[in-house]
Structure formats: C-alpha cells, structure tokens
PDB file of N, CA and C in Angstrom:
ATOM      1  N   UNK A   1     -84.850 -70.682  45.530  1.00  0.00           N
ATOM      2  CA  UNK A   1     -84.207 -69.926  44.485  1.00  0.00           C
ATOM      3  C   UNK A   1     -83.059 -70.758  43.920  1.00  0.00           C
ATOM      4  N   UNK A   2     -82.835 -70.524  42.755  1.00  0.00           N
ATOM      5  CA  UNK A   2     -82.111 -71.704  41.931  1.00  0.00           C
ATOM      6  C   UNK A   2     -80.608 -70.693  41.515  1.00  0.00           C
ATOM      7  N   UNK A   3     -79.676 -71.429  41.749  1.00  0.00           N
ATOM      8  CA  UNK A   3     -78.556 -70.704  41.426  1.00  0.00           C
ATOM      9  C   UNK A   3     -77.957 -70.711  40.257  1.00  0.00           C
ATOM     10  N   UNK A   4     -77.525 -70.180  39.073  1.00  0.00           N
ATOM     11  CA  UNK A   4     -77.477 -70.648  37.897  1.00  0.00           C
ATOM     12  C   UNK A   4     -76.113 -71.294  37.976  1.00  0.00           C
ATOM     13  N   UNK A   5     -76.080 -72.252  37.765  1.00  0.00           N
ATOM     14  CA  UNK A   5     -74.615 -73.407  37.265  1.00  0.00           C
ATOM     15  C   UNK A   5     -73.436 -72.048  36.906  1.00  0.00           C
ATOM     16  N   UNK A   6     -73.518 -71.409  35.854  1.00  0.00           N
ATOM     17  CA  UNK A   6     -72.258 -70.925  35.682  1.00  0.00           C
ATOM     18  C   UNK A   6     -71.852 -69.980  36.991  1.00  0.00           C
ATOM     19  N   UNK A   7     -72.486 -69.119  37.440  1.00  0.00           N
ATOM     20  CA  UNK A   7     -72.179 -68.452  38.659  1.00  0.00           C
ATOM     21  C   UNK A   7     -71.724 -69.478  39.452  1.00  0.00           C
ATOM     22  N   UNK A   8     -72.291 -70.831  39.647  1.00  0.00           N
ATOM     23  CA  UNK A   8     -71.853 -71.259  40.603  1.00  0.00           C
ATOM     24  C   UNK A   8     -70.431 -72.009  40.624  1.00  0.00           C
ATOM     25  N   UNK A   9     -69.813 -72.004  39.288  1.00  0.00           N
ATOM     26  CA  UNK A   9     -68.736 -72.994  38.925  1.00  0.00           C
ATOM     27  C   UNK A   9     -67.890 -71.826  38.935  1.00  0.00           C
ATOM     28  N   UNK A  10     -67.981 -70.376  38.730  1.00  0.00           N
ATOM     29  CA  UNK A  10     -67.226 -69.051  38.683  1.00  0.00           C
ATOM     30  C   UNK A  10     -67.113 -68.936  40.442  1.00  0.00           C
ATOM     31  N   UNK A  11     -67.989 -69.202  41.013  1.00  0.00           N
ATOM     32  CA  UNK A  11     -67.592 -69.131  42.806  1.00  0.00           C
ATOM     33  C   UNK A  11     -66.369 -70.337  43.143  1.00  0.00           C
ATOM     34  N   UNK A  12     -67.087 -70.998  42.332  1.00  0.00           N
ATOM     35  CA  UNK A  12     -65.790 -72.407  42.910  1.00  0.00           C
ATOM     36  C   UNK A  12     -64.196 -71.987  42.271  1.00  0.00           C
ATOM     37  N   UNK A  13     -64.251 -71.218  40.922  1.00  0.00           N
ATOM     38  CA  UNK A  13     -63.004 -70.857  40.863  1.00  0.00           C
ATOM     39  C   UNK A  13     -62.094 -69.797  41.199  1.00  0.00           C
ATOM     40  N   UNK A  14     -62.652 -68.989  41.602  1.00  0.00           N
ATOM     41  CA  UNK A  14     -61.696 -67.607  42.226  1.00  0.00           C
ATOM     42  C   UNK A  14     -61.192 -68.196  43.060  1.00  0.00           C
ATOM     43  N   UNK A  15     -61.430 -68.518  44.249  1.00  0.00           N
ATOM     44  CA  UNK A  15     -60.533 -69.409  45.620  1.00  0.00           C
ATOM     45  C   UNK A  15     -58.747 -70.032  44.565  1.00  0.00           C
ATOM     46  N   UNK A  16     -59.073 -70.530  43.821  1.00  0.00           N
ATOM     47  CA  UNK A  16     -58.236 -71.647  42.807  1.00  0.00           C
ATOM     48  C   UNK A  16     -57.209 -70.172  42.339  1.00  0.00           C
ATOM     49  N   UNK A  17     -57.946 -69.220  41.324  1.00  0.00           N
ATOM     50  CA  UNK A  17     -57.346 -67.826  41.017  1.00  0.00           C
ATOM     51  C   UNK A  17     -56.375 -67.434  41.966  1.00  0.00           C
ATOM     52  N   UNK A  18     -57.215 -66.964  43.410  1.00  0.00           N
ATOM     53  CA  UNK A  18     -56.419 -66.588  44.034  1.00  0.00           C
ATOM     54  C   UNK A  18     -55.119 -67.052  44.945  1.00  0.00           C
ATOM     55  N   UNK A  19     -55.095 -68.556  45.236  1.00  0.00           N
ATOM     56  CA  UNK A  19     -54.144 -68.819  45.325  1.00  0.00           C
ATOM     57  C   UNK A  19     -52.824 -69.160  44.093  1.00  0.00           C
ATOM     58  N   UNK A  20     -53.333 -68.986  42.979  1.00  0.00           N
ATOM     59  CA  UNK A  20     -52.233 -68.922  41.755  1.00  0.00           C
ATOM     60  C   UNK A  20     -51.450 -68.173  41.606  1.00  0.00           C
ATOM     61  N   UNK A  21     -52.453 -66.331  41.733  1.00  0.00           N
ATOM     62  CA  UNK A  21     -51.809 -64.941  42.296  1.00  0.00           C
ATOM     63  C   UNK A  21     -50.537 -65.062  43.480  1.00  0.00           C
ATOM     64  N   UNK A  22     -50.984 -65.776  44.308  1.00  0.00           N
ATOM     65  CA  UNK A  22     -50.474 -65.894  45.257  1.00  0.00           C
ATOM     66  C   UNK A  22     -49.254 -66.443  45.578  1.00  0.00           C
ATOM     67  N   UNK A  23     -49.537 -67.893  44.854  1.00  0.00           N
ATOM     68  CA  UNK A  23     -47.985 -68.774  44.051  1.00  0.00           C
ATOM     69  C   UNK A  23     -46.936 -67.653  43.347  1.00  0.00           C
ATOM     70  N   UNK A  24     -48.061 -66.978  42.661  1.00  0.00           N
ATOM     71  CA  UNK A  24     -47.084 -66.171  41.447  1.00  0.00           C
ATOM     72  C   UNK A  24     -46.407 -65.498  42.064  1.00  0.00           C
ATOM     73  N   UNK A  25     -46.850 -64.723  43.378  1.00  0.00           N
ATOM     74  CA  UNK A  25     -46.068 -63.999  43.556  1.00  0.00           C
ATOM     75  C   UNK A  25     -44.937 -64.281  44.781  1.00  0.00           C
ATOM     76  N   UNK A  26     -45.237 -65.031  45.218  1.00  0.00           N
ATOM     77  CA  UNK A  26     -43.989 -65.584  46.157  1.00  0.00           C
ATOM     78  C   UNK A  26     -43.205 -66.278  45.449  1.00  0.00           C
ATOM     79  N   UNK A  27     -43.069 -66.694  44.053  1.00  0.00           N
ATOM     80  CA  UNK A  27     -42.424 -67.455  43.305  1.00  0.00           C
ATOM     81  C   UNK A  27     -41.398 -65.972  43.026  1.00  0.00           C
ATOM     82  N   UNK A  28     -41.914 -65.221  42.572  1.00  0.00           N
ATOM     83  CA  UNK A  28     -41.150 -63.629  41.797  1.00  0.00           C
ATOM     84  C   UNK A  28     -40.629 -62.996  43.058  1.00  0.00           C
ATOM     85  N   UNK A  29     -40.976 -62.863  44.322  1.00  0.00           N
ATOM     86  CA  UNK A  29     -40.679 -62.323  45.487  1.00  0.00           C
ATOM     87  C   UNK A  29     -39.255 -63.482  45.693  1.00  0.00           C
ATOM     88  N   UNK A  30     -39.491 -64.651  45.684  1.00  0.00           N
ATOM     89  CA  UNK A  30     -38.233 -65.726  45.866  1.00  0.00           C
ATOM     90  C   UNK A  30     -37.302 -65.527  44.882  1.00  0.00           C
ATOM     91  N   UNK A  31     -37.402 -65.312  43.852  1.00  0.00           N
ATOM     92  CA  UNK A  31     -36.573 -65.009  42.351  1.00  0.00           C
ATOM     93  C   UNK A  31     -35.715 -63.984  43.254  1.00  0.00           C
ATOM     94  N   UNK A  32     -36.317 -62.663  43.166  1.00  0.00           N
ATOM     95  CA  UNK A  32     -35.759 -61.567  43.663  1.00  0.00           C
ATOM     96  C   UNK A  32     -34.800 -61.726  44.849  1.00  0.00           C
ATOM     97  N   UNK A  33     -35.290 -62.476  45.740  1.00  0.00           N
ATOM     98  CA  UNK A  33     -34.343 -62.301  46.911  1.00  0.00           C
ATOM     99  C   UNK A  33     -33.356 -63.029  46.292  1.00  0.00           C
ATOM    100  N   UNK A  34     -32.935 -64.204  45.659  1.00  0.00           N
ATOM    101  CA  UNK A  34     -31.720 -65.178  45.102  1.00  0.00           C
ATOM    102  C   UNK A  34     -31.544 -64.392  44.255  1.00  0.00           C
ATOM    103  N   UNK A  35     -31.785 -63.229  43.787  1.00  0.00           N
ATOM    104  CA  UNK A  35     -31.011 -62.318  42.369  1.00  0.00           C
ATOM    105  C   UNK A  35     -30.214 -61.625  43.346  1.00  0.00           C
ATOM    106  N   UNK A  36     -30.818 -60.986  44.637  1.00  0.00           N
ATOM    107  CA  UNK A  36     -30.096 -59.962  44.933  1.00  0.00           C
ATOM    108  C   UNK A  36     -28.946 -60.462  45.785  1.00  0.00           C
ATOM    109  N   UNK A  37     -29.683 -61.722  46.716  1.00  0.00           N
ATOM    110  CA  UNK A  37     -28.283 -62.390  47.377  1.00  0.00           C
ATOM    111  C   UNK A  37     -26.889 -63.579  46.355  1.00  0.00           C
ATOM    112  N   UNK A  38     -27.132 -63.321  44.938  1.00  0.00           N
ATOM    113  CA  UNK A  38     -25.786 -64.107  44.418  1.00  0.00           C
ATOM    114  C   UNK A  38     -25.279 -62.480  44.072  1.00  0.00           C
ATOM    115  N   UNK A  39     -26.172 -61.330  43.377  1.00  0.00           N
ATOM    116  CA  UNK A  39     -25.295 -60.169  43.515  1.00  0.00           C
ATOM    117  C   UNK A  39     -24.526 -59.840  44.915  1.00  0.00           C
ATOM    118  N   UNK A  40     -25.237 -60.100  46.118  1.00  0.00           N
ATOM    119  CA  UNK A  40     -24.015 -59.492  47.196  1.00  0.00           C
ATOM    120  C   UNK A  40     -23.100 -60.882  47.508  1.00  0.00           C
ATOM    121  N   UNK A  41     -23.634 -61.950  47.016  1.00  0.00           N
ATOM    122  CA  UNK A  41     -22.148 -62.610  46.962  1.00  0.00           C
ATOM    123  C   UNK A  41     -20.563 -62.684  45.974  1.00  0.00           C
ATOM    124  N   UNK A  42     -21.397 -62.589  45.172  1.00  0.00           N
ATOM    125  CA  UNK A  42     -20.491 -61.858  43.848  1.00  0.00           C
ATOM    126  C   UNK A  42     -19.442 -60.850  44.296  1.00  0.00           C
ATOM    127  N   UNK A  43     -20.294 -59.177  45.282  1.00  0.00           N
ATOM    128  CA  UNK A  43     -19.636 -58.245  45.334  1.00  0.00           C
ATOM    129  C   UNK A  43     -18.724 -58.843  46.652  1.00  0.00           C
ATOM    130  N   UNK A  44     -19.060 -59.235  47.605  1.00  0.00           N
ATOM    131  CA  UNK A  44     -18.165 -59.992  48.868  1.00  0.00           C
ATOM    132  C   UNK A  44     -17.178 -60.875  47.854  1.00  0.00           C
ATOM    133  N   UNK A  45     -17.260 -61.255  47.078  1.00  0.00           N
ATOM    134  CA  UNK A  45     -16.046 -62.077  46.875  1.00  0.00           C
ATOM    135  C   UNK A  45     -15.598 -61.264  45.921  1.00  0.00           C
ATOM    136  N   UNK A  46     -15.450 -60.604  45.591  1.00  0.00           N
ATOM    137  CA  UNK A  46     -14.246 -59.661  44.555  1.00  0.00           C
ATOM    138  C   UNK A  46     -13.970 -58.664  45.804  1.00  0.00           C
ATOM    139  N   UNK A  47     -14.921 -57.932  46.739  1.00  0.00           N
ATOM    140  CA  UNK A  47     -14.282 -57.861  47.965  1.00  0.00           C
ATOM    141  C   UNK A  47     -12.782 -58.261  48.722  1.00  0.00           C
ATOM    142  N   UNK A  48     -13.319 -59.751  49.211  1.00  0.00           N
ATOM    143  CA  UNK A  48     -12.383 -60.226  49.957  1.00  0.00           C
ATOM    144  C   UNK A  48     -11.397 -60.600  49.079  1.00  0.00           C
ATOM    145  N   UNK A  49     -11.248 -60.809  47.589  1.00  0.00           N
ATOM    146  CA  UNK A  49     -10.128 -61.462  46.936  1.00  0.00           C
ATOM    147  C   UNK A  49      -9.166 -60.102  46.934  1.00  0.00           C
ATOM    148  N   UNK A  50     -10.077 -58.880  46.582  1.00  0.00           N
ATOM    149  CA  UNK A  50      -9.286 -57.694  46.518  1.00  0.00           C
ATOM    150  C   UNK A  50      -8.144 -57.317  47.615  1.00  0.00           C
ATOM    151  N   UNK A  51      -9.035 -57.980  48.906  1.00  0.00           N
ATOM    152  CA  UNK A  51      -7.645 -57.845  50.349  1.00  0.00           C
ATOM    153  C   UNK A  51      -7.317 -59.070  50.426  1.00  0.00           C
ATOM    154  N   UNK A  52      -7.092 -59.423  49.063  1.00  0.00           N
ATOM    155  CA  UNK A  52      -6.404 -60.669  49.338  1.00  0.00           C
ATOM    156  C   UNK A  52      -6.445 -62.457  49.596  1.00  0.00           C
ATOM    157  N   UNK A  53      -7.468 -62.234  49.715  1.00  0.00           N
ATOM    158  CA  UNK A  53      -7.633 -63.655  50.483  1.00  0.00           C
ATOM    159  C   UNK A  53      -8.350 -64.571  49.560  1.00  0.00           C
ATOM    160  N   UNK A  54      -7.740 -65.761  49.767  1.00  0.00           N
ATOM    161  CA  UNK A  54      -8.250 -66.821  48.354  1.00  0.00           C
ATOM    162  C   UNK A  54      -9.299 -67.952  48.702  1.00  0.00           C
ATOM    163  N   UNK A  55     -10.115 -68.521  47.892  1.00  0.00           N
ATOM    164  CA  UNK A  55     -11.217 -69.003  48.458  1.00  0.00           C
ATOM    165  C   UNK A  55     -10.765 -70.477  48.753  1.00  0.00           C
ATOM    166  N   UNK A  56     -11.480 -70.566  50.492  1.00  0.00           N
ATOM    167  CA  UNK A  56     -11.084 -71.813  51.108  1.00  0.00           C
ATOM    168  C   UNK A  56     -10.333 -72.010  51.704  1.00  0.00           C
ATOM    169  N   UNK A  57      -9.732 -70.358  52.378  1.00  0.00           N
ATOM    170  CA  UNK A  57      -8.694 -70.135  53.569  1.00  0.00           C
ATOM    171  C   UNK A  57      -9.956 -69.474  54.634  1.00  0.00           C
ATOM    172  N   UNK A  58      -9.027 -69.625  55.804  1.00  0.00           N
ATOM    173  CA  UNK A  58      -9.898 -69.130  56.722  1.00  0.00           C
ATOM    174  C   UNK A  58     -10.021 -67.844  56.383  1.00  0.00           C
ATOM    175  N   UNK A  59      -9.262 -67.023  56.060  1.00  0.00           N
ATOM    176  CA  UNK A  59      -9.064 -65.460  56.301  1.00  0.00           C
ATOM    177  C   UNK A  59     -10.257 -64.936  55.437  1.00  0.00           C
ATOM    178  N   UNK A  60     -10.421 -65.916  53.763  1.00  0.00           N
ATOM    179  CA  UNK A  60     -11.181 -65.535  53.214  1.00  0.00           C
ATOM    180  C   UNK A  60     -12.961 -66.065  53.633  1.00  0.00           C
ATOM    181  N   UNK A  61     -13.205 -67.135  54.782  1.00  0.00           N
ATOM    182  CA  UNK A  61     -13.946 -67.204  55.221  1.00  0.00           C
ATOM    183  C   UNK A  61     -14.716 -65.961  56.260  1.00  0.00           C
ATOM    184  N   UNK A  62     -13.513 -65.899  57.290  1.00  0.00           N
ATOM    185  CA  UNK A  62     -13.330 -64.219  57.899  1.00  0.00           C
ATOM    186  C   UNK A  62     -14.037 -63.248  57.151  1.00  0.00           C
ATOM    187  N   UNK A  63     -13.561 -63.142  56.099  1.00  0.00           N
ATOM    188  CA  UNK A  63     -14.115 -61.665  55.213  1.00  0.00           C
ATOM    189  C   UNK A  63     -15.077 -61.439  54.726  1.00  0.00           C
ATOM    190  N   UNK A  64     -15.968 -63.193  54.395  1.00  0.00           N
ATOM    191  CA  UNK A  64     -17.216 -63.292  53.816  1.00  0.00           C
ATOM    192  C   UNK A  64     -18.251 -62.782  55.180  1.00  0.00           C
ATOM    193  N   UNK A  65     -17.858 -63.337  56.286  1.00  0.00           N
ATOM    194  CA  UNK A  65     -18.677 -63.607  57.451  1.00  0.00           C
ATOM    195  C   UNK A  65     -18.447 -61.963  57.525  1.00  0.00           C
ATOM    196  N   UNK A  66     -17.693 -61.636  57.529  1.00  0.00           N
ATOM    197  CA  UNK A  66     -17.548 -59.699  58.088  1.00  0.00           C
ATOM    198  C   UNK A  66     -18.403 -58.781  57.209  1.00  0.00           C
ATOM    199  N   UNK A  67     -18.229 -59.210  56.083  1.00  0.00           N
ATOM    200  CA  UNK A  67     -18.746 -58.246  54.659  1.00  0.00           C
ATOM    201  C   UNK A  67     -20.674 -58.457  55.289  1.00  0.00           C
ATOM    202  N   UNK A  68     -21.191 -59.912  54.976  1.00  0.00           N
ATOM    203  CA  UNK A  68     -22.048 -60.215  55.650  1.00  0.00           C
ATOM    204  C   UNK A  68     -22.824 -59.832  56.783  1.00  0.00           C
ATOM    205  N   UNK A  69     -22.051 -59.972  57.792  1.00  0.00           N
ATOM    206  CA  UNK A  69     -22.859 -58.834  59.033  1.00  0.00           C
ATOM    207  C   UNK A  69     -22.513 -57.602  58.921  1.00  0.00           C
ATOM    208  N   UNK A  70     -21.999 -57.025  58.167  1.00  0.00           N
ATOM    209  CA  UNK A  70     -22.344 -55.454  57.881  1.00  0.00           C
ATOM    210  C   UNK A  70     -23.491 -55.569  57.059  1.00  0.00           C
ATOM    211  N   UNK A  71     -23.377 -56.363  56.253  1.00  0.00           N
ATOM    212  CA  UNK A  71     -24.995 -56.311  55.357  1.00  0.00           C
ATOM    213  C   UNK A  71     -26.220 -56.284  56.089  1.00  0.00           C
ATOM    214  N   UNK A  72     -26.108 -57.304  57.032  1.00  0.00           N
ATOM    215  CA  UNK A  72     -27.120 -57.419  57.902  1.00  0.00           C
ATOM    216  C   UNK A  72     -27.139 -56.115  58.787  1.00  0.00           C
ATOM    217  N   UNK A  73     -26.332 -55.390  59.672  1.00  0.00           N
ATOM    218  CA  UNK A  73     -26.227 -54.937  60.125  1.00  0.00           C
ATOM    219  C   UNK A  73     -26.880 -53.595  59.656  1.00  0.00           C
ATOM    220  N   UNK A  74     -26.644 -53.284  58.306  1.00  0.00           N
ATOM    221  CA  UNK A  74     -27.025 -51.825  57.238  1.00  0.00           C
ATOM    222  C   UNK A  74     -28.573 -51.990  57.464  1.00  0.00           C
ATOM    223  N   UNK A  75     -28.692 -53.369  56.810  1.00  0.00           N
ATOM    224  CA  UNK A  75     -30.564 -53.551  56.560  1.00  0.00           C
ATOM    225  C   UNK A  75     -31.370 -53.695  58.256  1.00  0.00           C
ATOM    226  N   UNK A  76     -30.500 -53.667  59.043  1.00  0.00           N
ATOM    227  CA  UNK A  76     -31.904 -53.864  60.072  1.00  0.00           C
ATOM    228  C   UNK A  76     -31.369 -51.955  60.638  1.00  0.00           C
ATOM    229  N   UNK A  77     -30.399 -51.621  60.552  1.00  0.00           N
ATOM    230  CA  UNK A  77     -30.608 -50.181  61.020  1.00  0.00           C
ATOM    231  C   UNK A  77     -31.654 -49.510  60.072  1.00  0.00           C
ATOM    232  N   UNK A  78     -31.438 -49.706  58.926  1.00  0.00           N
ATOM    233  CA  UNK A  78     -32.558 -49.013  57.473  1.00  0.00           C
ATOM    234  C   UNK A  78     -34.118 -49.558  58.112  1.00  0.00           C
ATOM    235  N   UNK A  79     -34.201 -50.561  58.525  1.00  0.00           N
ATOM    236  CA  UNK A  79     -35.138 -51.132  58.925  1.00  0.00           C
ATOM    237  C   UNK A  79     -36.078 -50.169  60.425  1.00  0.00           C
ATOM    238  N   UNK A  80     -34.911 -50.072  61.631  1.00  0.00           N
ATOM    239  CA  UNK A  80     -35.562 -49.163  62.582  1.00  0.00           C
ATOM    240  C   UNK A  80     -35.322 -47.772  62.176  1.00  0.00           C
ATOM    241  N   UNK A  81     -34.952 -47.388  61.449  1.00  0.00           N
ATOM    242  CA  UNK A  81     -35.269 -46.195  60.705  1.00  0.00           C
ATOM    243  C   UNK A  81     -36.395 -45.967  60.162  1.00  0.00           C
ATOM    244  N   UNK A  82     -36.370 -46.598  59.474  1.00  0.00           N
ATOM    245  CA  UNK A  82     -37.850 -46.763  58.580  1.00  0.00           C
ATOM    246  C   UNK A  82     -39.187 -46.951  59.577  1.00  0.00           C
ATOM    247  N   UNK A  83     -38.982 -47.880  60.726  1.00  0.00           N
ATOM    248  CA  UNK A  83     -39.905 -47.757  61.712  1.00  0.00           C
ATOM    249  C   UNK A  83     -40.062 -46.609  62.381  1.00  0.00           C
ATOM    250  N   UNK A  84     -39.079 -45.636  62.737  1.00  0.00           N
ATOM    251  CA  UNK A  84     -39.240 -44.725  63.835  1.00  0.00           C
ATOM    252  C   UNK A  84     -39.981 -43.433  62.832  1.00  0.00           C
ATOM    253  N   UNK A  85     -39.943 -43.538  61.213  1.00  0.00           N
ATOM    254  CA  UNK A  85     -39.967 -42.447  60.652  1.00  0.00           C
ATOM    255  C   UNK A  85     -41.602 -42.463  60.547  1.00  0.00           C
ATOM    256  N   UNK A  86     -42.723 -43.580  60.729  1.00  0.00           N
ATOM    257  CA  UNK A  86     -44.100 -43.565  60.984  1.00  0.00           C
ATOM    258  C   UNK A  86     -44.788 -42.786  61.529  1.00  0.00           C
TER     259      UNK A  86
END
C-alpha cells in the first residue's frame, strides 16, 4: 500500500508544530513570571524605602530579604492549601 507523499510530509510536520506550541508557550509562561517578579520588586522597594532604608545599605538589604520570604512564605501556604482542598 502506497502512502500518498502529502500525508506523509503532514506526519513529518506536526512533531515540528508541536514543539513550536510548546516554545510558545514557555516563552509567554517565562514573560509572565519576569512581569510579575519586577512588579514584586518594584512593590519591595517602595516598601523598604518607605521604612526608610536606602538602596545599598544593609538594612535595606534586610528588608528586601524579609519582604521576600514572606512572599515565599504566602505562596507555598496558598500552595498546601490548595493541596489539602482536593
């Protein structure tokens, strides 16, 4: 049985498709995370300037690192939350 050429050049390209999809979207998934982490750096530093502290002192190093693991801290509790609620 004879396979017709175009079917067969349409098999060879979906594989190609689907990793493009795939590019595309870890490219837009990467966008997103660097949109949202210069917004929470943005808000940490009008933060810490607000109590004071000027950039390239320790104190204001202190405040980034503090603001920070509360961030972290919020998203992995939201996180076993979100697990236990299954």
């Amino acid at each position: 049985m004879k396979t017709p050429v175009p079917l067969l050049v349409l098999s060879l390209l979906l594989p190609g498709c689907t990793a493009d999809v795939r590019d595309q979207y870890e490219i837009a998934l990467t966008k997103d995370k660097r949109v949202k982490q210069q917004e929470a750096d943005r808000v940490d530093d009008e933060q810490c300037r607000r109590e004071g502290a000027q950039p390239g002192t320790d104190f204001y190093n202190f405040c980034r690192t503090r603001l920070a693991d509360k961030r972290v801290a919020a998203e992995e509790a939201l996180d076993r939350a979100r697990l236990l609620m299954r």
